[in-house]
Protein backbone atom coordinates (compact mmCIF):
# COMPACT_ATOMS: atom_id res chain seq x y z
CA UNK A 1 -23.81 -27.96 -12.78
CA UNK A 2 -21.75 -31.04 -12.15
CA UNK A 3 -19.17 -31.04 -9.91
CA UNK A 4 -15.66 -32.58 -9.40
CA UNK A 5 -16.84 -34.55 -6.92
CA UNK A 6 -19.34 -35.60 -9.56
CA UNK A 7 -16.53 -36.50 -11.75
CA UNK A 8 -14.13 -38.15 -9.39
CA UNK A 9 -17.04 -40.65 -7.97
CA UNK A 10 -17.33 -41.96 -12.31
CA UNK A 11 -13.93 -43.47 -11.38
CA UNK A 12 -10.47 -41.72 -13.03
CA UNK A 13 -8.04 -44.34 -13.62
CA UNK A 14 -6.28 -44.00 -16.76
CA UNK A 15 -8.84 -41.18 -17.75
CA UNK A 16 -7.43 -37.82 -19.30
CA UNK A 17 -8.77 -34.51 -18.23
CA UNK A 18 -8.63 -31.13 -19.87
CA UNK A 19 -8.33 -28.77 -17.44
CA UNK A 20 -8.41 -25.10 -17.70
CA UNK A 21 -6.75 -23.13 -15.31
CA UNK A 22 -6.47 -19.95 -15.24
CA UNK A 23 -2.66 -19.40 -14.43
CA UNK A 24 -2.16 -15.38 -15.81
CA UNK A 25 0.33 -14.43 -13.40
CA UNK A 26 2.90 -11.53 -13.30
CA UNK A 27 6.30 -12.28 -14.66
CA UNK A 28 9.03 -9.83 -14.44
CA UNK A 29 12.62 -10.62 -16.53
CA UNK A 30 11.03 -13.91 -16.94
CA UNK A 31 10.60 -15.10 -13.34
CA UNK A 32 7.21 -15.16 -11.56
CA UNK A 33 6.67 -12.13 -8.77
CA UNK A 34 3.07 -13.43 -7.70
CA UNK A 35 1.68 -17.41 -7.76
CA UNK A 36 -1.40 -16.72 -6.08
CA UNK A 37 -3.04 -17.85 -8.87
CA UNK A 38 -1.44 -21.08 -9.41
CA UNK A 39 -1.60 -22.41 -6.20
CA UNK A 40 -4.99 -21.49 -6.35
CA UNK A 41 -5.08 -24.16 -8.77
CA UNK A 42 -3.36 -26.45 -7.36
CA UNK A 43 -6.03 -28.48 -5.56
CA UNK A 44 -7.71 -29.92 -8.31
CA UNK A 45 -5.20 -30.66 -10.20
CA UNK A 46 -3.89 -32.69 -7.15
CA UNK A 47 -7.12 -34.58 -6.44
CA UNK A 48 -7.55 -35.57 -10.49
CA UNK A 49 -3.50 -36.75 -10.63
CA UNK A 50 -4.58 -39.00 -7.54
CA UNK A 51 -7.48 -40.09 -8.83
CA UNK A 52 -4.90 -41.65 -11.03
CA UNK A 53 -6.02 -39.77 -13.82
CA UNK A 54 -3.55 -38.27 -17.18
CA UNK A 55 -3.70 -34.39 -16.91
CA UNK A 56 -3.70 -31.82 -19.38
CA UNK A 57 -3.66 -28.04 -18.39
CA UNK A 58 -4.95 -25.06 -20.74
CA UNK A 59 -4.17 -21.43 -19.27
CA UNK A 60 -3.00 -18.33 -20.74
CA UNK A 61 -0.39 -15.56 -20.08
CA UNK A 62 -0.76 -12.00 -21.21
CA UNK A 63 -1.46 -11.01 -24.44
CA UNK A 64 0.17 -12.31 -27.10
CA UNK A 65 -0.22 -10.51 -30.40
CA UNK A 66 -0.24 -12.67 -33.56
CA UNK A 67 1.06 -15.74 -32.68
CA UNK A 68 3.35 -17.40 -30.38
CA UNK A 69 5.87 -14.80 -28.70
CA UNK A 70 8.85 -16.23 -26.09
CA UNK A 71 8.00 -13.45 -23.66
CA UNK A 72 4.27 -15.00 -23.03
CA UNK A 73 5.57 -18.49 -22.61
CA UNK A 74 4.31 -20.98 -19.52
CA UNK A 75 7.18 -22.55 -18.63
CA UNK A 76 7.84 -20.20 -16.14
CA UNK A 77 4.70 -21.43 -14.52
CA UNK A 78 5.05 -25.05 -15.88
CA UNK A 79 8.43 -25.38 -13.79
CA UNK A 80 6.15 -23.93 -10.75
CA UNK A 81 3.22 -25.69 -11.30
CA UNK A 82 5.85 -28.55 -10.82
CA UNK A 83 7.55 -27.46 -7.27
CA UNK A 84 4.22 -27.15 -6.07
CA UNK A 85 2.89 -30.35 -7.47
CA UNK A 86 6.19 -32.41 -6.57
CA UNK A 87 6.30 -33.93 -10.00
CA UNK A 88 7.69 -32.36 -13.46
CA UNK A 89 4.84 -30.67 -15.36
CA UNK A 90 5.67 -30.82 -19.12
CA UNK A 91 5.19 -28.07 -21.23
CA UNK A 92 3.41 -28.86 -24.38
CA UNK A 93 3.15 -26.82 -27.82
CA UNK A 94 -0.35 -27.38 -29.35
CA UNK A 95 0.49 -29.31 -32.76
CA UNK A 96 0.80 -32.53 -34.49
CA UNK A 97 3.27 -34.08 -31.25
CA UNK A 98 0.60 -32.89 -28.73
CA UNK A 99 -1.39 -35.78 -28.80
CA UNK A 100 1.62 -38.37 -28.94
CA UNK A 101 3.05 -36.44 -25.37
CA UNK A 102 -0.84 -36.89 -23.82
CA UNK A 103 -0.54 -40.16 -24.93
CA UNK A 104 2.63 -40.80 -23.44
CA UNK A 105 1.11 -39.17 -19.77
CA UNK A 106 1.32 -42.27 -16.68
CA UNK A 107 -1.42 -42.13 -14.83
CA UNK A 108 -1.54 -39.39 -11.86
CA UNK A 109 0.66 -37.14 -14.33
CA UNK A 110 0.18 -33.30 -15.36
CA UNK A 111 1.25 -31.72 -18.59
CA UNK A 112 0.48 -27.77 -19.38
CA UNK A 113 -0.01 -26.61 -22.88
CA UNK A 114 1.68 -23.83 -24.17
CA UNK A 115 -0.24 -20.69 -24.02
CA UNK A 116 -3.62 -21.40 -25.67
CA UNK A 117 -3.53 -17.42 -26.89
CA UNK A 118 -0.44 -18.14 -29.12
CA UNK A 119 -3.76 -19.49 -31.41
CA UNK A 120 -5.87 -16.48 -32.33
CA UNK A 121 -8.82 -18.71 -32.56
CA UNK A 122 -8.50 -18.94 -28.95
CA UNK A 123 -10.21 -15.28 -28.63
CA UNK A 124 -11.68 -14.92 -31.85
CA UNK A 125 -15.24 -13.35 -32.32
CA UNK A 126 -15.99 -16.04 -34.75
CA UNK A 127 -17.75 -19.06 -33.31
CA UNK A 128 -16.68 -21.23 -36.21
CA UNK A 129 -13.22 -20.65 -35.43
CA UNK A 130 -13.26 -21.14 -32.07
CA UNK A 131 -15.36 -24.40 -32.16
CA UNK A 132 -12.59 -25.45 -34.47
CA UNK A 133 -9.63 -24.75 -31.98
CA UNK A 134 -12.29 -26.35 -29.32
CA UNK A 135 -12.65 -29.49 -31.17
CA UNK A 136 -8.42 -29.72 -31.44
CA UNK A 137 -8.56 -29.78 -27.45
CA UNK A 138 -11.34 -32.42 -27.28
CA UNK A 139 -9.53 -34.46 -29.19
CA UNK A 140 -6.31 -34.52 -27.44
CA UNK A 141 -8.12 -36.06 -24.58
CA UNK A 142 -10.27 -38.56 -27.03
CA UNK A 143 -13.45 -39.99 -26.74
CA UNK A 144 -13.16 -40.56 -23.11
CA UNK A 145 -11.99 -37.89 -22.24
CA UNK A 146 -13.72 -34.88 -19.82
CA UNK A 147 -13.67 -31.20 -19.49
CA UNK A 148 -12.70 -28.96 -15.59
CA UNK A 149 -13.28 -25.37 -15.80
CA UNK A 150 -11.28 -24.19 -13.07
CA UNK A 151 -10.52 -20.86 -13.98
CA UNK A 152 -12.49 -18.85 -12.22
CA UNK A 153 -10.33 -15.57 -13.54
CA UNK A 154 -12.12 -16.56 -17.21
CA UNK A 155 -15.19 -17.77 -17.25
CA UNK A 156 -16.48 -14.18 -17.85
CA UNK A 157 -14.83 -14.72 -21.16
CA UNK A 158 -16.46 -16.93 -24.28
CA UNK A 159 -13.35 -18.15 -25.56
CA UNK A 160 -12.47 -21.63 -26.88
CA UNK A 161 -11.07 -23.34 -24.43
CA UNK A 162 -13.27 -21.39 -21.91
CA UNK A 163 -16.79 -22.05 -23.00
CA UNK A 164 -16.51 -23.64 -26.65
CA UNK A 165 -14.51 -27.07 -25.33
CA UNK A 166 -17.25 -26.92 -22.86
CA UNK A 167 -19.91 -28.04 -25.63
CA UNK A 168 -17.22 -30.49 -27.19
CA UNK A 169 -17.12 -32.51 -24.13
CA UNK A 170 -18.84 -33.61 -20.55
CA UNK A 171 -18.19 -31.07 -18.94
CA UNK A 172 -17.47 -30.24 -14.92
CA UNK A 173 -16.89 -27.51 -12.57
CA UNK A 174 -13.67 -27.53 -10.71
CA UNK A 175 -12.88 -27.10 -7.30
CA UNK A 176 -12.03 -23.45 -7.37
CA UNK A 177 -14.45 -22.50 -9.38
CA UNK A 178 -17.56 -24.28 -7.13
CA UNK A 179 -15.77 -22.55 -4.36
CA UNK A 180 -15.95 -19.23 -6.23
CA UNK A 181 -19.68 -19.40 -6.87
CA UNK A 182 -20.78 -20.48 -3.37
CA UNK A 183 -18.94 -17.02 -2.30
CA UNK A 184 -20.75 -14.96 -4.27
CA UNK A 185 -24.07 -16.18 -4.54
CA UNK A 186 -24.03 -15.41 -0.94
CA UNK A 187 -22.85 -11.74 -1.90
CA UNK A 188 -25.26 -11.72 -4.41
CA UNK A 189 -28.24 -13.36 -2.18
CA UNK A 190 -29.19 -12.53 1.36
CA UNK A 191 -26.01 -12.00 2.72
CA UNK A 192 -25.72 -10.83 6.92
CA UNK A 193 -25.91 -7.10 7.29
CA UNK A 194 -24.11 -4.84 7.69
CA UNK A 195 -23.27 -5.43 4.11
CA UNK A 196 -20.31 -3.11 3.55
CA UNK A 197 -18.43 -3.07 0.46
CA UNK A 198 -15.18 -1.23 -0.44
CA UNK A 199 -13.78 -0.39 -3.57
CA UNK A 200 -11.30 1.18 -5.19
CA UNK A 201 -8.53 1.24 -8.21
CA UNK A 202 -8.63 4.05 -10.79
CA UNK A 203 -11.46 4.45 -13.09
CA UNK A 204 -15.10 5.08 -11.77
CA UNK A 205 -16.36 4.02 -15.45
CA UNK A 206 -14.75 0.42 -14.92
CA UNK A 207 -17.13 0.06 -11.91
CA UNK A 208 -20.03 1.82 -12.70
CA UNK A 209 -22.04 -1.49 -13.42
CA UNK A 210 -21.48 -2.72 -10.02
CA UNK A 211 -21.46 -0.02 -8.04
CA UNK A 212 -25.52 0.50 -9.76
CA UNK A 213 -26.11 -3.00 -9.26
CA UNK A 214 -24.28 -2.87 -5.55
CA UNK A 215 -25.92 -0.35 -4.08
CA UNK A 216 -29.50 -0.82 -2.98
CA UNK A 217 -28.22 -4.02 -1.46
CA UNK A 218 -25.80 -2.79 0.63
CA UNK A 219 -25.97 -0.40 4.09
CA UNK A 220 -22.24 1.68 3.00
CA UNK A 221 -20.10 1.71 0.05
CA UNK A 222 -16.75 3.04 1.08
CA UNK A 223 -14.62 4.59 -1.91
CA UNK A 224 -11.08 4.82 -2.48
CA UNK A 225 -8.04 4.46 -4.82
CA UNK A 226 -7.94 7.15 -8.09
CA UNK A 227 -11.60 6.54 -7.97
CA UNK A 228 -12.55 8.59 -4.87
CA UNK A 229 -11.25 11.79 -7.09
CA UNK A 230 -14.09 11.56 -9.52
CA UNK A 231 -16.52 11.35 -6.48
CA UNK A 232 -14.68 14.50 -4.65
CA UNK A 233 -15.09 16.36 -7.70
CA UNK A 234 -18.98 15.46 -7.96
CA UNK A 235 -18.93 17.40 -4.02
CA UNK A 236 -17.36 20.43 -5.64
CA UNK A 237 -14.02 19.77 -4.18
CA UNK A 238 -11.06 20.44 -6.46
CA UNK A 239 -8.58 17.75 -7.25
CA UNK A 240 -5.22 19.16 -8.43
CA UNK A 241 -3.49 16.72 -10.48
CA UNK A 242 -5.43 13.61 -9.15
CA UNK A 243 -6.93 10.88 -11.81
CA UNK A 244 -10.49 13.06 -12.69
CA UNK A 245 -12.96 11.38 -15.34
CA UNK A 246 -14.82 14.49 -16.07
CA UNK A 247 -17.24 12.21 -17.63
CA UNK A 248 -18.54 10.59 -14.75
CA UNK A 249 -19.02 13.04 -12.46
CA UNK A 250 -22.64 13.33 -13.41
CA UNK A 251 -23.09 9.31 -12.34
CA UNK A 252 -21.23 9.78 -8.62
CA UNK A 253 -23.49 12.88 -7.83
CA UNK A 254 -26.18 10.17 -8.41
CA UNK A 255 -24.53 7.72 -6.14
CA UNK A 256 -23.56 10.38 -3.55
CA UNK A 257 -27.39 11.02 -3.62
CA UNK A 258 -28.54 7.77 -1.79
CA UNK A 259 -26.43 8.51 1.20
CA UNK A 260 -24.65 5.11 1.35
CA UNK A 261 -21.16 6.39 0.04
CA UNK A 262 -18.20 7.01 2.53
CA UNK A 263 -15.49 9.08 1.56
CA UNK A 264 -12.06 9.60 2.36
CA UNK A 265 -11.60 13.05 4.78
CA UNK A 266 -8.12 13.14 3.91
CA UNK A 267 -5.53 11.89 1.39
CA UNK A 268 -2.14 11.39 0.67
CA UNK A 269 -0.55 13.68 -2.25
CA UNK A 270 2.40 14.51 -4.18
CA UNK A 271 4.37 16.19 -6.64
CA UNK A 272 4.58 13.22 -9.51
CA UNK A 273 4.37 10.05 -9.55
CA UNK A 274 6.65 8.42 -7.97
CA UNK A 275 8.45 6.36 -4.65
CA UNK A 276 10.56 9.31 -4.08
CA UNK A 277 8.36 12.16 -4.57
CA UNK A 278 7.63 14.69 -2.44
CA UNK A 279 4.74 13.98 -0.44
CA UNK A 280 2.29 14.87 2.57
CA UNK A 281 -1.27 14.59 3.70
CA UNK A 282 -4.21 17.06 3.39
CA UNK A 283 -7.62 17.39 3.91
CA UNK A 284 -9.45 16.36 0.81
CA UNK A 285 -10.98 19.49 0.17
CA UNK A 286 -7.64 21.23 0.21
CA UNK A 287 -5.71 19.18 -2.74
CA UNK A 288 -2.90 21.42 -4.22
CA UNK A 289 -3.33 22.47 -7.50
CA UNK A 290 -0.45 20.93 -8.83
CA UNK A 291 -0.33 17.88 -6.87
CA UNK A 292 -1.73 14.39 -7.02
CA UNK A 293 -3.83 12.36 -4.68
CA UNK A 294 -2.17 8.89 -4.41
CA UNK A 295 -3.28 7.49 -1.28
CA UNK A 296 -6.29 8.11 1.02
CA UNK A 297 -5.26 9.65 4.24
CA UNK A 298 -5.11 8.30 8.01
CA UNK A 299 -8.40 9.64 8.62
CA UNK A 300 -9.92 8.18 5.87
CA UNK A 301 -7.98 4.80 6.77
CA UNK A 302 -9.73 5.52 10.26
CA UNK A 303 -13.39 7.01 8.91
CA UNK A 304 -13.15 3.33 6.48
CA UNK A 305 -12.26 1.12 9.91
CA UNK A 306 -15.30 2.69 11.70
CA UNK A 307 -17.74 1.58 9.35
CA UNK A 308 -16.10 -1.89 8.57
CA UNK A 309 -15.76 -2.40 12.70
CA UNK A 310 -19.82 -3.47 12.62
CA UNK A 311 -20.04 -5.01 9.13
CA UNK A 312 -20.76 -8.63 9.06
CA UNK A 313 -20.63 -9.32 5.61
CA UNK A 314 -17.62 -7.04 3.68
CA UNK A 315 -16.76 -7.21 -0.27
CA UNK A 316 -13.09 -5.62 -1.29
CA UNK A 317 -12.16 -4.99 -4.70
CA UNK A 318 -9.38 -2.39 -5.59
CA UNK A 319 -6.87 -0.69 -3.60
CA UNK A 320 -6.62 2.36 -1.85
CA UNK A 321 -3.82 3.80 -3.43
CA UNK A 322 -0.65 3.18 -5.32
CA UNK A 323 0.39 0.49 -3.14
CA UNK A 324 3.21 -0.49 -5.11
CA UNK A 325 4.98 2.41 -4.12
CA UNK A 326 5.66 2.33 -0.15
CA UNK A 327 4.78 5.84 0.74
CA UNK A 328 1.24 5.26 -0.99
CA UNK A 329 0.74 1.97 0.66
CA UNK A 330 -0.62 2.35 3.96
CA UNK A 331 -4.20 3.12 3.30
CA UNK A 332 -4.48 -0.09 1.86
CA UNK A 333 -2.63 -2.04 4.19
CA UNK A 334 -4.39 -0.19 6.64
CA UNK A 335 -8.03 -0.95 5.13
CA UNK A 336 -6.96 -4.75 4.63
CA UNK A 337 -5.89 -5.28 8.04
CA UNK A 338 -9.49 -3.41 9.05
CA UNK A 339 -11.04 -6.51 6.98
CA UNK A 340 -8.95 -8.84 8.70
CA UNK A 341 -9.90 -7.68 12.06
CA UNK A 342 -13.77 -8.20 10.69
CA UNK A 343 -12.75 -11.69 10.26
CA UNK A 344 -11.36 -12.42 13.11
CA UNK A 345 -15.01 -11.39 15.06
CA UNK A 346 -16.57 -13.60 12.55
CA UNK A 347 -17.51 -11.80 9.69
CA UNK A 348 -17.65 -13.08 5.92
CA UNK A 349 -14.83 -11.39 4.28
CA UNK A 350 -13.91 -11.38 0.40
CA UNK A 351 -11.12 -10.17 -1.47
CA UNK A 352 -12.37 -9.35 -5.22
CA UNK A 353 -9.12 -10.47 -6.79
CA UNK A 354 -7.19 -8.80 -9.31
CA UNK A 355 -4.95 -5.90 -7.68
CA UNK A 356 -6.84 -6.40 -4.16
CA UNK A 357 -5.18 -10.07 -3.98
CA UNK A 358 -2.10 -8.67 -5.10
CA UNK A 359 -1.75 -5.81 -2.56
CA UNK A 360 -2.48 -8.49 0.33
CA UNK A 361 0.59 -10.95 -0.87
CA UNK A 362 2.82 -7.81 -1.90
CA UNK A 363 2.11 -6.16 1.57
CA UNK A 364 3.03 -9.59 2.91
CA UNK A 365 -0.11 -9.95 4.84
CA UNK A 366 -1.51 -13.38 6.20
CA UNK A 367 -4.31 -14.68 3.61
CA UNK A 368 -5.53 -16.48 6.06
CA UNK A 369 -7.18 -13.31 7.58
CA UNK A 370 -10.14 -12.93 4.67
CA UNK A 371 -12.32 -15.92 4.37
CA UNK A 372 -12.04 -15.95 0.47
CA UNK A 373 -9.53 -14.47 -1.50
CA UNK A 374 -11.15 -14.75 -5.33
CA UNK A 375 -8.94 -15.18 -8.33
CA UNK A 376 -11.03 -13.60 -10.63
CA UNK A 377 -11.23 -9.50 -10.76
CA UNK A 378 -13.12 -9.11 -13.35
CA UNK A 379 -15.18 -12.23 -13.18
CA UNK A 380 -16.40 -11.66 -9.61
CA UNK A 381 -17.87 -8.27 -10.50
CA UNK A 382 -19.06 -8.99 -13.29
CA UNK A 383 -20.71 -12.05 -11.35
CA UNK A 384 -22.44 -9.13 -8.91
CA UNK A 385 -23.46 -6.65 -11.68
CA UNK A 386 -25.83 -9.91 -12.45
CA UNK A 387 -24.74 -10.36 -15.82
CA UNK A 388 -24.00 -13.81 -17.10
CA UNK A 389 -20.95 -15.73 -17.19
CA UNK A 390 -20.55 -17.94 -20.36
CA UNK A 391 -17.90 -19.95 -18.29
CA UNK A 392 -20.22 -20.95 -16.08
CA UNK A 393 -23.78 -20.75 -18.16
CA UNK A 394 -22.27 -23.30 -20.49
CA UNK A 395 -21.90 -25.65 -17.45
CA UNK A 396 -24.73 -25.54 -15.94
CA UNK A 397 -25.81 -26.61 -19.78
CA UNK A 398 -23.44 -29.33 -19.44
């Protein structure tokens, strides 16, 4: 696929770029509570604006439900797209003045669209109306204009401004997204062993894919978060009032059958759900009835650090518990700063986005102590369950 680098050695001056980002972050009464994303972003953007080139930047917040809704709006992140640019980021609504305001754009400038799922073509199943919104992008940036995907978070996704704009015009990889790749084709490849991988979050069913596709490439799959119930319950243990998909316990007796999955010994339970709830820790065969699991336990944080402590190569993706609550937060602070201690030896660490990233800022841990923290969740598994990205198919069409 062509690169950024490709693009930046054509020359820039005066050029516009579409660009899309992916800048989904979490707002709360209107005011951002997380960035990682969009200073994830903010490297490319910065080496196109000094290129000299006139920016335009396509993301989307949320999920807006039948057209444009105040609560989904970008200019929370256009104002903060600004502060970390150091120069005013416009906010643009896609319509008959869009054009005139790109045309308007000095040279090195940025402007951010309004959120491109206010349009319902954006997402639609039908091509036709997707290569229509597509072809109202292209043409904001005109015949000379070019195409970045840099939104790593969304190139699992074959939406308009995603894959379709792809087709409309050249088309180039961005900076995060190269980046992205690189990290897990070498997941994906021949990566150093010991190959450990640790996952968590709440559903088994939302993993199943790549733990089956994980598995007979890795040396130990270490389970945690509301997932590790489904597996305890495929041992015969009982679970109380932990998160149990009944379904799948047929699928982790399978897993638990090729020996590479580490459990939790322990975990952390309570009474409901919540910061102030009673709570204590138990073995994980001895779950009350009519409690919860929430957490995993100190030994497990322990049995988890054992395994990681030889690991060259280690994949993270989903928390250990309810982090967002502090009493349900140390396993995984605990298992994160076990990863960071792998990278400080010298092993190839990588954060799997979505909640994983989250935890690490919200626990106020140094990123700098994982060698890649991913902005895509969804995207990176999907990536290592070897299915096919239309994001990034569509550019290496390009």
């Amino acid at each position: 696929m062509r690169t950024l680098d490709d693009l930046l050695a054509e020359g820039l001056s005066g050029r516009r770029v579409l660009v899309r980002a992916d800048l989904n972050v979490p707002l709360e009464n209107g005011r951002i509570t997380d960035d990682g994303r969009i200073r994830a972003g903010v490297p490319t953007l910065r080496r196109l604006a000094d290129a000299g080139a006139r920016v335009l930047v396509t993301a989307h917040l949320g999920r807006p439900e039948g057209g444009p809704d105040p609560a989904f709006s970008l200019a929370p992140v256009a104002e903060r797209l600004g502060e970390l640019l150091g120069a005013d980021v416009a906010l643009v609504d896609l319509g008959d003045k869009a054009g005139a305001t790109v045309d308007a754009l000095p040279e090195g400038a940025v402007a951010l669209l309004e959120n491109i799922r206010f349009d319902p073509r954006e997402t639609s199943k039908d091509a036709a109306e997707r290569a229509a919104l597509a072809r109202e992008l292209a043409a904001l940036v005109g015949p000379d204009g070019v195409f970045v995907s840099d939104g790593f978070g969304v190139v699992h996704r074959k939406q308009a401004s995603v894959y379709d704009v792809a087709r409309e015009l050249p088309a180039y990889a961005g900076g995060l997204v190269l980046a992205e790749v690189e990290v897990l084709r070498t997941l994906a490849g021949d990566p150093r062993r010991p190959y450990v991988v640790v996952l968590g979050g709440s559903k088994v069913s939302d993993k199943l894919g790549v733990i089956s596709a994980l598995l007979p490439k890795v040396d130990a799959l270490l389970v945690g978060g509301g997932m590790c119930f489904t597996f305890l319950a495929a041992l015969g243990m009982g679970v109380g009032g932990s998160l149990l998909e009944a379904d799948q316990v047929g699928a982790c007796d399978g897993f638990l059958r090729t020996g590479k999955i580490v459990l939790p010994p322990d975990v952390v339970v309570a009474d409901r759900f919540a910061a102030d709830a009673a709570h204590e820790v138990v073995r994980a065969d001895e779950i009350p009835d009519s409690w919860m699991g929430l957490d995993i336990g100190p030994a497990g944080v322990a049995r988890f650090a054992d395994v990681l402590a030889s690991a060259h190569t280690i994949f993270w993706n989903g928390p250990m518990g309810v982090f967002e609550l502090a009493p349900f937060a140390g396993g995984t602070r605990g298992v994160a700063e076990s990863i960071a201690d792998a990278t400080d030896r010298g092993a190839t660490t990588v954060v799997g986005g979505g909640d994983s990233a989250a935890a690490i800022r919200a626990l106020e841990l140094d990123e700098a102590g994982f060698t890649h923290i991913s902005t895509g969740g969804g995207a990176s598994l999907e990536y290592l369950e070897g299915k096919q990205l239309p994001g990034l198919a569509v550019l290496e069409l390009s």
